[in-house]
Protein backbone atom coordinates (compact mmCIF):
# COMPACT_ATOMS: atom_id res chain seq x y z
CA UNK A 1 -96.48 23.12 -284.43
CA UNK A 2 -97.25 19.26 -282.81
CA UNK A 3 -95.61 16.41 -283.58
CA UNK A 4 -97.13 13.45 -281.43
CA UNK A 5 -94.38 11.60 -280.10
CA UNK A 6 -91.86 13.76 -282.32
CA UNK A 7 -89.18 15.66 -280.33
CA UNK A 8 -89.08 19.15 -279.61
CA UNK A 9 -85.66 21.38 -279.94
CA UNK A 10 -84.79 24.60 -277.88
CA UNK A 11 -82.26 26.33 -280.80
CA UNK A 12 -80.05 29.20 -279.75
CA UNK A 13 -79.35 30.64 -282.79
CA UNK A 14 -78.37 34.24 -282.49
CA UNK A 15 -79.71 35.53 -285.70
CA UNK A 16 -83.30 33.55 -285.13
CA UNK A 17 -82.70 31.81 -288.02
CA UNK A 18 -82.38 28.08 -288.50
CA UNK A 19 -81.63 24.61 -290.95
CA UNK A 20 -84.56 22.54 -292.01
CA UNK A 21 -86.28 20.85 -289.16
CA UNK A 22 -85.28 17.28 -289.82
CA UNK A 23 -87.13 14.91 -286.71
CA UNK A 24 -87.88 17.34 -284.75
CA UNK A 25 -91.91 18.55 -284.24
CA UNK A 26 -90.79 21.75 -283.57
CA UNK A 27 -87.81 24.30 -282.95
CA UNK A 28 -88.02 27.20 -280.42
CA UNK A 29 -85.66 29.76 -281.39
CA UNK A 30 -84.15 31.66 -278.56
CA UNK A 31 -82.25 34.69 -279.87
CA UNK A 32 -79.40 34.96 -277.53
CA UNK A 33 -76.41 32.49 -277.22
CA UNK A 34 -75.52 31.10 -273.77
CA UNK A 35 -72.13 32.10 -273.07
CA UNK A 36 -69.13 29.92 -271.19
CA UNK A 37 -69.86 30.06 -267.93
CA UNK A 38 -71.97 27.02 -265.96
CA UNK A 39 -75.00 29.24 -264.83
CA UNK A 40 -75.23 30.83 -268.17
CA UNK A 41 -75.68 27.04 -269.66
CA UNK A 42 -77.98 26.40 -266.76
CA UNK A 43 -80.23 29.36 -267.54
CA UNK A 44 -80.24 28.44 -270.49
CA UNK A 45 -81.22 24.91 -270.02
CA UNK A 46 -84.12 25.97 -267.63
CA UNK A 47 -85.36 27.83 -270.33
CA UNK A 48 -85.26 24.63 -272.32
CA UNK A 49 -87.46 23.16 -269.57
CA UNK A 50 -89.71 25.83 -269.16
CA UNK A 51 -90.91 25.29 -272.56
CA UNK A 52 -91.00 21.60 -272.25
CA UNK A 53 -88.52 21.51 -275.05
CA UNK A 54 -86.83 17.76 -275.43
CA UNK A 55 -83.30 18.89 -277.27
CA UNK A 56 -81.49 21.98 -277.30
CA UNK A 57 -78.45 22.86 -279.30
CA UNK A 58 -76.09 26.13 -279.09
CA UNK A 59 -73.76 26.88 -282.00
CA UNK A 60 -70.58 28.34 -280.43
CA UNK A 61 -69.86 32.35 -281.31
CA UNK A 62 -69.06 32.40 -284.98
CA UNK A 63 -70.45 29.05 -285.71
CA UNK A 64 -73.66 28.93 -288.48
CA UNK A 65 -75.81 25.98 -288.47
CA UNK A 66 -75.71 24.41 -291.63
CA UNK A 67 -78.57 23.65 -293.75
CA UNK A 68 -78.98 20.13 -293.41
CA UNK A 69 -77.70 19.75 -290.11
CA UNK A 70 -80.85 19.22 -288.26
CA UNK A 71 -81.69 16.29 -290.63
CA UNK A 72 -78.04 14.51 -290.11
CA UNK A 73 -77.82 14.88 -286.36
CA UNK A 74 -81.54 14.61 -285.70
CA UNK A 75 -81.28 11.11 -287.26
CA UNK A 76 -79.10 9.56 -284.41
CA UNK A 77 -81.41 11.23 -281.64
CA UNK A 78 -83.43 7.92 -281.26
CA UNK A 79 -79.98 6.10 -279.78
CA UNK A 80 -78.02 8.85 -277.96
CA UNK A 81 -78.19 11.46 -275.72
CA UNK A 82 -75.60 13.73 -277.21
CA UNK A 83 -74.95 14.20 -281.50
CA UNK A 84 -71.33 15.83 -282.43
CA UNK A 85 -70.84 17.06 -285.84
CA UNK A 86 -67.55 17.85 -287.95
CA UNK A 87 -66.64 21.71 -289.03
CA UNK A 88 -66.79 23.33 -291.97
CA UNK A 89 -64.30 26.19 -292.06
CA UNK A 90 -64.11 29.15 -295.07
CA UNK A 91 -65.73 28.24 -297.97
CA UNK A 92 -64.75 24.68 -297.95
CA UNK A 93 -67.28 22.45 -299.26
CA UNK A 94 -66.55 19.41 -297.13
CA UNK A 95 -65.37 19.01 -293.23
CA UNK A 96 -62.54 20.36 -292.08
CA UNK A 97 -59.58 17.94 -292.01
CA UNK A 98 -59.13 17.56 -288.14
CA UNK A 99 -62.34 17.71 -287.38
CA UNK A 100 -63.13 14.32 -289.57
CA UNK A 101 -62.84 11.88 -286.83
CA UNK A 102 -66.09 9.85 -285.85
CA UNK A 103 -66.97 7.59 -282.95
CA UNK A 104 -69.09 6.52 -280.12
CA UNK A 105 -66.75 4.78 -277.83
CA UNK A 106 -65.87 6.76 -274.85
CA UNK A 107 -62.70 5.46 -274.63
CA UNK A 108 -61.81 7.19 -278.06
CA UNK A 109 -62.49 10.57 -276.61
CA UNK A 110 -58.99 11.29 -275.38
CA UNK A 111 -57.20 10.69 -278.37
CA UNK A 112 -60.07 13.11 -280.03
CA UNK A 113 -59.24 15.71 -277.41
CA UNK A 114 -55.51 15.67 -277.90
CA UNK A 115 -55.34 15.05 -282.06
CA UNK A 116 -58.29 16.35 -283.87
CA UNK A 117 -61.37 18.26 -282.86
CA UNK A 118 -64.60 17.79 -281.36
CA UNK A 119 -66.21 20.96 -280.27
CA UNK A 120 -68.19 21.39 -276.96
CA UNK A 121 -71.88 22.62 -278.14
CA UNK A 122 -73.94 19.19 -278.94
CA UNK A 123 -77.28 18.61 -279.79
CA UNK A 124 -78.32 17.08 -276.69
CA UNK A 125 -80.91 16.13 -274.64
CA UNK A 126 -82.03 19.12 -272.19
CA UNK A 127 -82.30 16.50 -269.12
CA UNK A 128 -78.67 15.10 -270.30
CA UNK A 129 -77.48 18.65 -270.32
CA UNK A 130 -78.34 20.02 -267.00
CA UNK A 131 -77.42 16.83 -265.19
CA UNK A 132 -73.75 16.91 -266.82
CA UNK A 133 -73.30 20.87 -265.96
CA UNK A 134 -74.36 20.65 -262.24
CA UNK A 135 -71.60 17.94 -261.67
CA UNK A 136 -69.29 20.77 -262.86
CA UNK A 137 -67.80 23.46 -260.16
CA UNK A 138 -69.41 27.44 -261.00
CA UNK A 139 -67.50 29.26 -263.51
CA UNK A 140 -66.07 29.04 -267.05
CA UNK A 141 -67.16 25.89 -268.27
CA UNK A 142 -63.65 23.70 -268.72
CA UNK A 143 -64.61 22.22 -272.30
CA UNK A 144 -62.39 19.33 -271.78
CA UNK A 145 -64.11 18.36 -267.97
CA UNK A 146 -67.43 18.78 -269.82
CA UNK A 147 -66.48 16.67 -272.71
CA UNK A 148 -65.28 14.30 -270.08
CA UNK A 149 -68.48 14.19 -268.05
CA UNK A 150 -71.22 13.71 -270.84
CA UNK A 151 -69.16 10.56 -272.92
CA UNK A 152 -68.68 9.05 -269.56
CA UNK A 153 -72.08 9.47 -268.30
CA UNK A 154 -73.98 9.45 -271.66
CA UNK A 155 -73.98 8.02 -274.71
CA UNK A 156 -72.63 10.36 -277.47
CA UNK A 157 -71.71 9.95 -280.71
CA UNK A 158 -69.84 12.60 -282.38
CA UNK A 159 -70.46 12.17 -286.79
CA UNK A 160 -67.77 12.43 -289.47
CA UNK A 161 -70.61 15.14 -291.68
CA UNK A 162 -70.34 18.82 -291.07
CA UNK A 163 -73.25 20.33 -289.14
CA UNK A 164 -71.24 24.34 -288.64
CA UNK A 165 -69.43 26.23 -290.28
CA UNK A 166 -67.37 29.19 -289.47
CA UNK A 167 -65.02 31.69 -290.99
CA UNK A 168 -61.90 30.76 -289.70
CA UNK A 169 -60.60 27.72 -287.95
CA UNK A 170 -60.39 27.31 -284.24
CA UNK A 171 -57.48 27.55 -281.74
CA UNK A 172 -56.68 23.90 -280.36
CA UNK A 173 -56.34 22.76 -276.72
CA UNK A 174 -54.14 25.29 -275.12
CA UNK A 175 -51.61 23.80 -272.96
CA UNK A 176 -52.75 23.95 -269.55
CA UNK A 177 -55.90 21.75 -270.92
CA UNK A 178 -53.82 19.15 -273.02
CA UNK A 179 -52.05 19.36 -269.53
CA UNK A 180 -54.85 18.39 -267.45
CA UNK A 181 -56.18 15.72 -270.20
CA UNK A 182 -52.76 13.62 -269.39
CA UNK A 183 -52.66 14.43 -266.37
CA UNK A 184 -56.16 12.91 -265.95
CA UNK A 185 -54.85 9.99 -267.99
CA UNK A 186 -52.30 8.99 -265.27
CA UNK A 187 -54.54 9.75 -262.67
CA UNK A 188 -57.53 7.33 -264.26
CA UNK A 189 -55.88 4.68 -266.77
CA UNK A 190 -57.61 4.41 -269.41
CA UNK A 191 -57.54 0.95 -271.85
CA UNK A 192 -58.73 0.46 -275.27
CA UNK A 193 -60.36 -2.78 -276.32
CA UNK A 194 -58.85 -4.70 -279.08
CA UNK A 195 -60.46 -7.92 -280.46
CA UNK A 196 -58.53 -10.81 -281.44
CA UNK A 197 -59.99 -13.61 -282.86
CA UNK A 198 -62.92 -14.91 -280.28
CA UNK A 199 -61.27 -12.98 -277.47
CA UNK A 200 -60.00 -9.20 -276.36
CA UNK A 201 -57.60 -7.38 -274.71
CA UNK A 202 -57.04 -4.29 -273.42
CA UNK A 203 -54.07 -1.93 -274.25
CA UNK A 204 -53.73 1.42 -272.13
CA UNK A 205 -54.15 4.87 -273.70
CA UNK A 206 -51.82 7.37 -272.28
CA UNK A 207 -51.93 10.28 -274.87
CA UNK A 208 -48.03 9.89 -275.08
CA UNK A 209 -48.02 7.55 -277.96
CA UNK A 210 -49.32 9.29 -281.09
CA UNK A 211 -48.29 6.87 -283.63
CA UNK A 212 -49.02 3.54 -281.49
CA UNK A 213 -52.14 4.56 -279.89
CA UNK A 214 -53.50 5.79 -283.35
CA UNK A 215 -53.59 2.41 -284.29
CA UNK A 216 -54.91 0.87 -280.86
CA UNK A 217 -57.83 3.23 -280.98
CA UNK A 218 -58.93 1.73 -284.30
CA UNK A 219 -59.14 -1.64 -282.57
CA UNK A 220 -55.52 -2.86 -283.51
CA UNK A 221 -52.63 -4.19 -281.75
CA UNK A 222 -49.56 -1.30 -283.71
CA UNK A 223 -47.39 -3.23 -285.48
CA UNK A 224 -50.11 -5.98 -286.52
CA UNK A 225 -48.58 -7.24 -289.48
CA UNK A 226 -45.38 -7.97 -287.77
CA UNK A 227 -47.49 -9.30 -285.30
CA UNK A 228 -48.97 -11.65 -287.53
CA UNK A 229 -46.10 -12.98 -288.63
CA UNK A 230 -44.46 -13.50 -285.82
CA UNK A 231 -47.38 -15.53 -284.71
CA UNK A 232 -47.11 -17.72 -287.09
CA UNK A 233 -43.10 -17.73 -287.04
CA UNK A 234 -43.20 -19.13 -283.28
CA UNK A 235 -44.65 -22.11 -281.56
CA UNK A 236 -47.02 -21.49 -278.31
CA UNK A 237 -45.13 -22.25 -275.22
CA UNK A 238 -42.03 -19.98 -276.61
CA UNK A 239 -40.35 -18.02 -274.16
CA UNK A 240 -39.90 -14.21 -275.02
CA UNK A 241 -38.05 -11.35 -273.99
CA UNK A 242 -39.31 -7.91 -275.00
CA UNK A 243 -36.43 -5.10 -274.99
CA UNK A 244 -38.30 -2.00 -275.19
CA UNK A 245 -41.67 -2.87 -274.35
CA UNK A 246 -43.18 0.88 -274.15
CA UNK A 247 -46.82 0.93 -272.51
CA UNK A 248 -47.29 -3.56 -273.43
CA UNK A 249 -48.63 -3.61 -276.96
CA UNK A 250 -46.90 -6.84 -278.23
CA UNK A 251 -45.96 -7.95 -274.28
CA UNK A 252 -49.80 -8.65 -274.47
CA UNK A 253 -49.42 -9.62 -278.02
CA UNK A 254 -46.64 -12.26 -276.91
CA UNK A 255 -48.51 -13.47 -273.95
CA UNK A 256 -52.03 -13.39 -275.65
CA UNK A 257 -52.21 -14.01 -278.80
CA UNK A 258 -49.26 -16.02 -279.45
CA UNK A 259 -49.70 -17.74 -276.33
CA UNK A 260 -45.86 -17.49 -274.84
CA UNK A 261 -45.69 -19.40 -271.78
CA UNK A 262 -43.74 -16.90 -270.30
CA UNK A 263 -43.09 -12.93 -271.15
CA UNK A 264 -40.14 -10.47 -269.96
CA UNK A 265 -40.67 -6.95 -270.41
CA UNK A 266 -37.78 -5.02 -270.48
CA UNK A 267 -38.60 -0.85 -269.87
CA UNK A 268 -36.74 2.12 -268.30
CA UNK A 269 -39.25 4.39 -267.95
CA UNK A 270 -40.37 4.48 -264.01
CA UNK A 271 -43.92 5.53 -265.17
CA UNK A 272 -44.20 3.11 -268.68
CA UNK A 273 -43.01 0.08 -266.01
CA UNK A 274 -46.27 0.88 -264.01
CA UNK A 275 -48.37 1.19 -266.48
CA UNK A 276 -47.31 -2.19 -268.13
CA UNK A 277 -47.96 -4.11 -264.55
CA UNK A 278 -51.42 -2.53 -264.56
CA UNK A 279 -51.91 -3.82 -268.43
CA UNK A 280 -50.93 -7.07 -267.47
CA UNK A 281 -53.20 -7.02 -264.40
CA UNK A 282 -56.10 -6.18 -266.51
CA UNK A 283 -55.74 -8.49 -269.03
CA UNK A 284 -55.03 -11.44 -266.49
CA UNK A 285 -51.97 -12.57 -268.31
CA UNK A 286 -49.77 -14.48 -265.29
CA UNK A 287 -47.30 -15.27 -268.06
CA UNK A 288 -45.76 -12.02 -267.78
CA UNK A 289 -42.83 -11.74 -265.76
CA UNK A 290 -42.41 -7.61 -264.65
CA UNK A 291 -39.71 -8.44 -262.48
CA UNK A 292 -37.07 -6.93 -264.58
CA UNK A 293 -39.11 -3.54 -265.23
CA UNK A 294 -36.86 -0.29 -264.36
CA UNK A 295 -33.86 -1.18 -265.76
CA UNK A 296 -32.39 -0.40 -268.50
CA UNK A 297 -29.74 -2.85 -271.43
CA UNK A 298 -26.42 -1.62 -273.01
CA UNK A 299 -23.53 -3.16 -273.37
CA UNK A 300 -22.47 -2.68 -269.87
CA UNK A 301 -23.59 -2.19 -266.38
CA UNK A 302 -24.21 1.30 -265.03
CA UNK A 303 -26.43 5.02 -265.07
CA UNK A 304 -28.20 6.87 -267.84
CA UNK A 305 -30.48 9.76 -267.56
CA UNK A 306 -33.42 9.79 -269.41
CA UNK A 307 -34.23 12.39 -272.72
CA UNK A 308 -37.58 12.57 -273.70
CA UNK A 309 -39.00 13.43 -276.92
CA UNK A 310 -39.29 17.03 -278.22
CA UNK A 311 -43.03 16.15 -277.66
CA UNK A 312 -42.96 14.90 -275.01
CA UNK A 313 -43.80 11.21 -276.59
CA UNK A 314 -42.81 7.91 -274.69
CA UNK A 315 -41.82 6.11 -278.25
CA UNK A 316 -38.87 8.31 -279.04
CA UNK A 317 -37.46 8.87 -275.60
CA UNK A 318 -33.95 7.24 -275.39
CA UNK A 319 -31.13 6.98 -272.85
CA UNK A 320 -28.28 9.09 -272.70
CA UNK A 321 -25.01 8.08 -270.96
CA UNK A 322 -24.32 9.77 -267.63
CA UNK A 323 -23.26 8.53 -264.49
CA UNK A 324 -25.51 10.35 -262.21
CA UNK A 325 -28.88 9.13 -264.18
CA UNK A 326 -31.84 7.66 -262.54
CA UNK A 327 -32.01 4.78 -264.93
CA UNK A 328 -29.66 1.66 -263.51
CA UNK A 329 -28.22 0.07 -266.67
CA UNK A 330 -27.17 -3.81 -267.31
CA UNK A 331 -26.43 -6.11 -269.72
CA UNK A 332 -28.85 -8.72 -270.98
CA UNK A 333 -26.43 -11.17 -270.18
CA UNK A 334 -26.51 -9.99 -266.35
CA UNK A 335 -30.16 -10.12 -265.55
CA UNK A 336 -31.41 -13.08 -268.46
CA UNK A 337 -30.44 -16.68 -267.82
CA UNK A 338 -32.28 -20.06 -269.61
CA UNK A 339 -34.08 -21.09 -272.70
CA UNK A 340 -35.32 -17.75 -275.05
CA UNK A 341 -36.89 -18.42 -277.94
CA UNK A 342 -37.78 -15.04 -279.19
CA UNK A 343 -36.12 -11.68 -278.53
CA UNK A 344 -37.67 -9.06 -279.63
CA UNK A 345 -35.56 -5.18 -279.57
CA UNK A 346 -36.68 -1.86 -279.85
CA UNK A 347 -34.41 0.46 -278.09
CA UNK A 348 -34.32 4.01 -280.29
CA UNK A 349 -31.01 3.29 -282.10
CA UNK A 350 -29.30 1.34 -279.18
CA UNK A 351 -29.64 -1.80 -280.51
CA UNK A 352 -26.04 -2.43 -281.22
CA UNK A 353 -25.46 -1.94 -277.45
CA UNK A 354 -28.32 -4.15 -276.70
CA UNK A 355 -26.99 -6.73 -279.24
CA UNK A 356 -23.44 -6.03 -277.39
CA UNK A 357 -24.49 -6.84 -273.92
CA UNK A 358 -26.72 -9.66 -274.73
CA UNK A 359 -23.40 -12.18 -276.62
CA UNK A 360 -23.74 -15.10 -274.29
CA UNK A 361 -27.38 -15.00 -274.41
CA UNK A 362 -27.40 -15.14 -277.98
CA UNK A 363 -24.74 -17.25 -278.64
CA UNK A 364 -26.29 -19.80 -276.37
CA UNK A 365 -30.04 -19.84 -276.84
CA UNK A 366 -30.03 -18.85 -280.88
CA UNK A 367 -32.93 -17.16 -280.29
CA UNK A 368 -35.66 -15.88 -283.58
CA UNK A 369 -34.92 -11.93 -283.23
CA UNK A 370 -37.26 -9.02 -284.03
CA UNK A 371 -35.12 -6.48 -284.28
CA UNK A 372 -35.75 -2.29 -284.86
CA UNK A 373 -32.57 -0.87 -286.94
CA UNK A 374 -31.28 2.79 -287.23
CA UNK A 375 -30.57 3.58 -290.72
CA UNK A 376 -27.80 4.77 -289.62
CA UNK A 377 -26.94 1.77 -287.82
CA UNK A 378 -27.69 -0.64 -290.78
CA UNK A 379 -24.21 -1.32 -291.92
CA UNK A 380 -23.51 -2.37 -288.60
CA UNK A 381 -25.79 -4.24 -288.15
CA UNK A 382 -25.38 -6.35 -291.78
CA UNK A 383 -21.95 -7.37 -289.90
CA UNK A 384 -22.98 -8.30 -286.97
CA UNK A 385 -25.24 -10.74 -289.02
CA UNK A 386 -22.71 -12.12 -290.87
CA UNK A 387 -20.19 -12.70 -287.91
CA UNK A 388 -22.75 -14.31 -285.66
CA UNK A 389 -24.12 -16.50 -289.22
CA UNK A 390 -27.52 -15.05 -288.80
CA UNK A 391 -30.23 -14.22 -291.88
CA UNK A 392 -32.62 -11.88 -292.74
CA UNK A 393 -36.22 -13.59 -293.19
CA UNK A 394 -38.28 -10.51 -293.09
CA UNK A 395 -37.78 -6.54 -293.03
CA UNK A 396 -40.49 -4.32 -292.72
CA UNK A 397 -39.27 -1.00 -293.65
CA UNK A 398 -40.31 2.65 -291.79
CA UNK A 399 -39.48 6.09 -292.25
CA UNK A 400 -35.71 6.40 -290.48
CA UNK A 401 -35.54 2.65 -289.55
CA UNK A 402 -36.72 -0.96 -290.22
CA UNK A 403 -37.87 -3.88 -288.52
CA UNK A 404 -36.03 -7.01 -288.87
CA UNK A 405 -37.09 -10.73 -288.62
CA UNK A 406 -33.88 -12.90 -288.19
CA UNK A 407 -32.69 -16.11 -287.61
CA UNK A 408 -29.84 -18.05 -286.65
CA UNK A 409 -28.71 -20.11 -290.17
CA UNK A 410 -29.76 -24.10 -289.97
CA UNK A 411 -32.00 -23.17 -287.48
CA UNK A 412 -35.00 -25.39 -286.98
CA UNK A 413 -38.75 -23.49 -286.49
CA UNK A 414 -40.10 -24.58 -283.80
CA UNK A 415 -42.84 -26.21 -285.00
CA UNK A 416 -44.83 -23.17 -286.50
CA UNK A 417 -45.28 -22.40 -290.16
C-alpha cells in the first residue's frame, strides 16, 4: 500500500488485528508485543527501521486499540513526535476518569505522573523512540525515567479521547516510583509558567502541594480570586509580610503583581525556605526579603518539631510544641520592626498564636490582614476582632476554614479601590 509523502506505522498488535488506518499510508502488523525490558523495545524498534516504517505504536498487555484511534492520534502526528491517548476501562463508553487529563507542556508531566494517568506505550516516531531508549541504562524499562526522557527531549502531547481499552483498570505508581518522581523534583526544580497580564512568572512544582499546584499547573496563581482582590485592596509600594508562605505563590503574587516594594516570607520548613529563595531568584524579584526564612511565629520564643501531613503534603504540615524541635520559634513582634501595610497569615490553625505574638506590631502599624481561620478557631477569632476594633470586609469560605479580609475600623485605603 503507498502513500506518497503519507506516513508509514510499525503496529504491534498481538492479535494482527488493527483500527482504521487514519493518516497513515500503511500499517505493518507485527504479531508479537515488545515486552518491558530496553533491548526488547530496541528490537523492536530496529524492526521498525528495517521496514522503513515512520511510526510505531505498542498497546501494553491487555490493552485493545480502539477503533478510531488511529484517526484521533494520527491527526496530531504532523506537530509531535509522541501522541498519548486516555483509557477506556470495562465497558465504559467514555475515558476513564483519571486518565482524562490533556497537555503538551512538559512541565505538566509531573503532576500527570503523580495524580492521574498517562501510560508509557505512545504512538511515536521510530527515530524518537530509539534515541529516548538508548539514553536509558539495560533492563526493565523505568516507565517514569522514560516518560521523563521523551517530554523533555520531544515534543509530546498526550489527548483527553480514549485510544485503549482494557478490562480492568491499572495499578498506579507504586511507591518506590512516586518516590523517585519527588525525589527527582528536589534534585531538578521544576517551575510552572503563569501569565499575568503582559508578563509571567514562574511558581515551582514540587509534587507536595496537591491542591495548590493543581491550580498552578492550569496557569493560575491558587488563591486567584483573593488575589485579585487584594490587588486591588492595596496600593503598589505596600510593604507585606507573608506568615506561611509555603513554596512562594502569593510572595510572588505580592512582589509581582501587586508590585510591593518590599516582601517578607515567613516559612519553617528547612526545604520550603530553599525552594522559595530559588523562586525568587528565578523570577528576579529583589523585593523579597528571605532573611527571616527558617523560623517559625507563636506567641512566644522557642522549639517546635515539625508534623507533616498524613500524605506527606507541605500545605497541611503544622508545628507541634516541643522543646527539643528543629524549628526555632519567635514572635512577630521579635524579628518585624517598621511600616507593614499588609499581613497576610496562613499558619494551619495557629493563627491565634500568630495574632498573639504579633500585638505591638499590630497595634502599631494597623496593618490590612488576610487572615486563614480554623473553624474551630472562629469564635476566637470574632473576639479578637472586636477587642482590637477590627472588621470583616471579605471572607472567602473553604471546606474546614475561611479566609478573611480585615481591616482596622476608620482606616483609610491606601489609595487603591
Amino acid at each position: 500500500m503507498t502513500g506518497g509523502s503519507r506516513p508509514r506505522l510499525a503496529l504491534f498488535a498481538g492479535d494482527g488485528r488493527g483500527p482504521r488506518p487514519g493518516p497513515f499510508a500503511e500499517i505493518v502488523v507485527f504479531p508479537v508485543l515488545p515486552g518491558r525490558d530496553r533491548d526488547a523495545r530496541l528490537a523492536a524498534v530496529a524492526a521498525a527501521e528495517a521496514a522503513a516504517l515512520d511510526w510505531m505504536l505498542a498497546p501494553a498487555p491487555g490493552e485493545t486499540l480502539l477503533p478510531d484511534a488511529l484517526e484521533i492520534a494520527g491527526a496530531a502526528t504532523t506537530a509531535y513526535d509522541a501522541v498519548f491517548g486516555a483509557l477506556a476501562v470495562g465497558e465504559e463508553a467514555g475515558p476513564w476518569r483519571p486518565s482524562r487529563l490533556a497537555f503538551d507542556d512538559p512541565s505538566r508531566l509531573p503532576h500527570a505522573l503523580l495524580h492521574w494517568w498517562i501510560g508509557d506505550r505512545p504512538l511515536v516516531r521510530t527515530a524518537t523512540e530509539r534515541r529516548v531508549l538508548e539514553a536509558l541504562p539495560s533492563g526493565p524499562v523505568d516507565r517514569a525515567a522514560y516518560l521523563v526522557a521523551l517530554w523533555t527531549g520531544a515534543r509530546a502531547i498526550k489527548l483527553a479521547a480514549p485510544l485503549v481499552r482494557r478490562f480492568d483498570a491499572p495499578e498506579p505508581l507504586s511507591m518506590s516510583e512516586r518516590d523517585a518522581v519527588l525525589e527527582r523534583l528536589a534534585r531538578d526544580p521544576l517551575f510552572l509558567r503563569v501569565p499575568y497580564g503582559d508578563q509571567a512568572y514562574f511558581l515551582p512544582y514540587t509534587g507536595r502541594n496537591a491542591g495548590i499546584e493543581r491550580e498552578q499547573t492550569r496557569g493560575l496563581f491558587f488563591e486567584a480570586d483573593e488575589l485579585e482582590v487584594l490587588k486591588q485592596r492595596i496600593a503598589p509600594g505596600a510593604i507585606v509580610a507573608d506568615l506561611g508562605a509555603n513554596t512562594g505563590n502569593h510572595t510572588v503574587f505580592f512582589a509581582g503583581p501587586m508590585r510591593a516594594s518590599r516582601v517578607v516570607p515567613f516559612e519553617p520548613l528547612p526545604e520550603l525556605a530553599q525552594v522559595i529563595r530559588g523562586t525568587a531568584e528565578r523570577n528576579g524579584l529583589s523585593g523579597i526579603d528571605t532573611t527571616q526564612l527558617g523560623i517559625g511565629l507563636s506567641d512566644r520564643a522557642g522549639r517546635m518539631a515539625v508534623r507533616r501531613s498524613e500524605r506527606g503534603g507541605f500545605g497541611a504540615t503544622r508545628l507541634v510544641p516541643d522543646e527539643n524541635g528543629t524549628v526555632p520559634v519567635k514572635r512577630l513582634d521579635d524579628v518585624l520592626t517598621g511600616r507593614l501595610d499588609l499581613l497576610k497569615i496562613d499558619v494551619e490553625s495557629m493563627e491565634l498564636q500568630v495574632l498573639a505574638g504579633a500585638e505591638a506590631t499590630i497595634s502599631r502599624e494597623r496593618p490590612v490582614i488576610f487572615i486563614e481561620i480554623a473553624h474551630d478557631n472562629t469564635m476566637a477569632f470574632l473576639q479578637w476582632l472586636d477587642a482590637r476594633s477590627y472588621r470583616i470586609e471579605r471572607i472567602f469560605p473553604d471546606k474546614g476554614h475561611a479566609n478573611y479580609l480585615i481591616a482596622p475600623d476608620g482606616e483609610r485605603r491606601n489609595g487603591a479601590t
